[in-house]
Protein backbone atom coordinates (compact mmCIF):
# COMPACT_ATOMS: atom_id res chain seq x y z
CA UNK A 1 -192.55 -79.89 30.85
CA UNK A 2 -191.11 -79.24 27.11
CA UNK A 3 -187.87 -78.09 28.52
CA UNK A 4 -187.25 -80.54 30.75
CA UNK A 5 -187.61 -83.38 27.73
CA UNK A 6 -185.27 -80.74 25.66
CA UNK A 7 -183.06 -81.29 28.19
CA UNK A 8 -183.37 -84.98 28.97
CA UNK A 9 -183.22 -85.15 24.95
CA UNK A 10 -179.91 -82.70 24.75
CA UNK A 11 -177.73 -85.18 26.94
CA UNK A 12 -178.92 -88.15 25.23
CA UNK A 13 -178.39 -86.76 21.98
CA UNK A 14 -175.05 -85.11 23.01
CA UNK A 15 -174.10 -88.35 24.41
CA UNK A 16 -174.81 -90.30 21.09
CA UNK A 17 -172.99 -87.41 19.24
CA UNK A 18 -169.86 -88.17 21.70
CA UNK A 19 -169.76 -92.22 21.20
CA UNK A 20 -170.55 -91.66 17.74
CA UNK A 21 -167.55 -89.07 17.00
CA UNK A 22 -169.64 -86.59 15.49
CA UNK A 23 -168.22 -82.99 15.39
CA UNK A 24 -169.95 -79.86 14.36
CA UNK A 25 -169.25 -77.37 11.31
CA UNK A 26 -170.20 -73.23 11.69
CA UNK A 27 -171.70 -73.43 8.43
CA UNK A 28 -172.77 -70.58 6.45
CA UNK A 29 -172.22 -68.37 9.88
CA UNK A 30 -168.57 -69.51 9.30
CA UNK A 31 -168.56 -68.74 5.69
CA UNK A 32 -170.23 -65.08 6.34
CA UNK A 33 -167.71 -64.17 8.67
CA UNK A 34 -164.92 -65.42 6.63
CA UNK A 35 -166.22 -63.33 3.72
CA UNK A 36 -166.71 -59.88 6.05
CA UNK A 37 -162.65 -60.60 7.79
CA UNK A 38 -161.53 -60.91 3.74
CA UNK A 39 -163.08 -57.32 2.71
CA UNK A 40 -162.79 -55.99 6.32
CA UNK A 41 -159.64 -54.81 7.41
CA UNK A 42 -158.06 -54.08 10.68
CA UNK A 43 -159.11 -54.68 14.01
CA UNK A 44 -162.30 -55.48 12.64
CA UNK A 45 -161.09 -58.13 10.66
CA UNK A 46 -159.07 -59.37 13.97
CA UNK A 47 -162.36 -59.33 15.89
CA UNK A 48 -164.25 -61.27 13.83
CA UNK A 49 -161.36 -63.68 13.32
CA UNK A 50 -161.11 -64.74 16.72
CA UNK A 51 -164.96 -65.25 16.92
CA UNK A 52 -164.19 -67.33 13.47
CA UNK A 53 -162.17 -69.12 15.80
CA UNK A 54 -164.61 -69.67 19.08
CA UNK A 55 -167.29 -70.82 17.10
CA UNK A 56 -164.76 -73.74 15.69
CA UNK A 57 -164.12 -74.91 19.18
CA UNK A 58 -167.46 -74.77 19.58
CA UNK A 59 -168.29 -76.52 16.46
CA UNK A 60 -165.11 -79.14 17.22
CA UNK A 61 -166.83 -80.31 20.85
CA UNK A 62 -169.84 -82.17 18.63
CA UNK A 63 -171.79 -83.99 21.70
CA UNK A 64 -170.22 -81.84 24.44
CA UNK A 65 -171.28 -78.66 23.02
CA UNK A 66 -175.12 -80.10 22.65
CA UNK A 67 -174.82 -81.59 26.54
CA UNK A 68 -174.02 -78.05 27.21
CA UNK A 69 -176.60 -76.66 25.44
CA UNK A 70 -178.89 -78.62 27.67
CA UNK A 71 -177.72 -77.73 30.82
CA UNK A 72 -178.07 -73.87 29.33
CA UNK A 73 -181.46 -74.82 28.88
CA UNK A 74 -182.30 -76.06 31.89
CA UNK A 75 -180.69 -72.67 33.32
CA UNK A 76 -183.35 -71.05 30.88
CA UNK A 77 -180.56 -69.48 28.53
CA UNK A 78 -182.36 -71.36 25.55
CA UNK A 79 -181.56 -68.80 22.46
CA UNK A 80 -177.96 -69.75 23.28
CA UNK A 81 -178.37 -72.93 23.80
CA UNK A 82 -180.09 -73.43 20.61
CA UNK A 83 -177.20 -71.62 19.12
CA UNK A 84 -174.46 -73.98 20.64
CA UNK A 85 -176.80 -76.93 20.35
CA UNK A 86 -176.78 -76.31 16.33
CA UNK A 87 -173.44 -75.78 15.97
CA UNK A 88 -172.54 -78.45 17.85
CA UNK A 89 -174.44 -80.53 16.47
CA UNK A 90 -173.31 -79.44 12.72
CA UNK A 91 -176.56 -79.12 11.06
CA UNK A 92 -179.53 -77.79 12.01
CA UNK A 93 -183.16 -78.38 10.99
CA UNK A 94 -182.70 -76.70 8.04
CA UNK A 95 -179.88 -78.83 6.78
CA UNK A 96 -181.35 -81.94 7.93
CA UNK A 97 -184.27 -81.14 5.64
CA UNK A 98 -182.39 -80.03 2.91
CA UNK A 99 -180.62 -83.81 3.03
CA UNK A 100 -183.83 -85.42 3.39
CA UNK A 101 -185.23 -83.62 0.43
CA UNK A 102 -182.29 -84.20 -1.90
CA UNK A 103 -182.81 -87.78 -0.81
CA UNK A 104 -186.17 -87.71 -1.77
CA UNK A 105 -185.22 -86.26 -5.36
CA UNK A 106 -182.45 -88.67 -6.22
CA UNK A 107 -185.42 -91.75 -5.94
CA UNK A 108 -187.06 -93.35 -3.76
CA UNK A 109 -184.39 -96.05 -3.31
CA UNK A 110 -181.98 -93.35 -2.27
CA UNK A 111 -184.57 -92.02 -0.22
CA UNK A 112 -185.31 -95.73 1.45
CA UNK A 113 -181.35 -96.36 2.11
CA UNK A 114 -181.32 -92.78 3.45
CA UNK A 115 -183.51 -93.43 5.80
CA UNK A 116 -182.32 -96.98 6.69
CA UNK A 117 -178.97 -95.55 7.40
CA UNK A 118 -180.30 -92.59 9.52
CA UNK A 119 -182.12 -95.46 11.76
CA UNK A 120 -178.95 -97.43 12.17
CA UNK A 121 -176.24 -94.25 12.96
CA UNK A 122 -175.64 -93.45 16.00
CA UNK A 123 -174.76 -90.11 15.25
CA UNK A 124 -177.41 -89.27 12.97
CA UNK A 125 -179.93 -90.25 15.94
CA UNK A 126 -177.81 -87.53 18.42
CA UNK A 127 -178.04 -85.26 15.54
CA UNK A 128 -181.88 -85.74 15.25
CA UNK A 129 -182.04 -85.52 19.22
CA UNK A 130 -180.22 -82.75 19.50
CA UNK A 131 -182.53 -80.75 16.85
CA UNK A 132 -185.74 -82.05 19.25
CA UNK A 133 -184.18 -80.87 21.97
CA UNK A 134 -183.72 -77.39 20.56
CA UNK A 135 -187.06 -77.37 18.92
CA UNK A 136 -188.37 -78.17 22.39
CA UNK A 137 -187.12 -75.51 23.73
CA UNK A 138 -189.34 -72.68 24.16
């Protein structure tokens, strides 16, 4: 039953992530990589460079990339899915926390307008969608 919600919750979220404009980033993946291709050289360096690359189009399909993730869900591929799901969706549940707590830090007014804004965005709600989905996914 969890996975079909994850994957009722994927398109919805994906969908809200597409109307909404939202992109993904490849984070601190991206970052690792980019570190390895600058002290790495050769074909090794050329390797990793084009996966570099595929995770940015991954990354740059925001709400398509999470609908996808749900349909690799509901074709029980759900490590990748949570994979493309995350990057898709450009922050995990990790980084969502990490916002939320630095909210919380700056004040509770902060905190409060935080909050108000996550209610009102419509990509914000995709993005907190998409991480149910992929937390539903077992």
């Amino acid at each position: 039953m969890s996975s079909k919600s994850a994957v009722i919750l994927a398109f919805v979220g994906g969908a809200l992530l597409i109307i909404a404009g939202v992109t993904g980033s490849v984070g601190i993946v991206g970052k690792a990589i980019e570190y390895l291709i600058d002290h790495l050289g050769g074909s090794t360096a050329d390797l990793l460079s084009i996966v570099l690359q595929a995770l940015h189009f991954i990354a740059n399909l925001g709400g398509v990339a999470v609908i996808f993730g749900g349909v690799l869900i509901y074709m029980e591929r759900k490590r990748v899915a949570k994979f493309i799901m995350g990057i898709g969706a450009g922050m995990g549940l990790i980084g969502f926390l990490i916002t939320l707590i630095s909210a919380f830090f700056h004040g509770w007014v902060y905190t409060l307008s935080f909050l108000f804004i996550i209610v009102q965005s419509v990509g914000w709600i995709g993005v907190i969608l998409s991480i149910v989905a992929a937390l539903l996914a077992r």
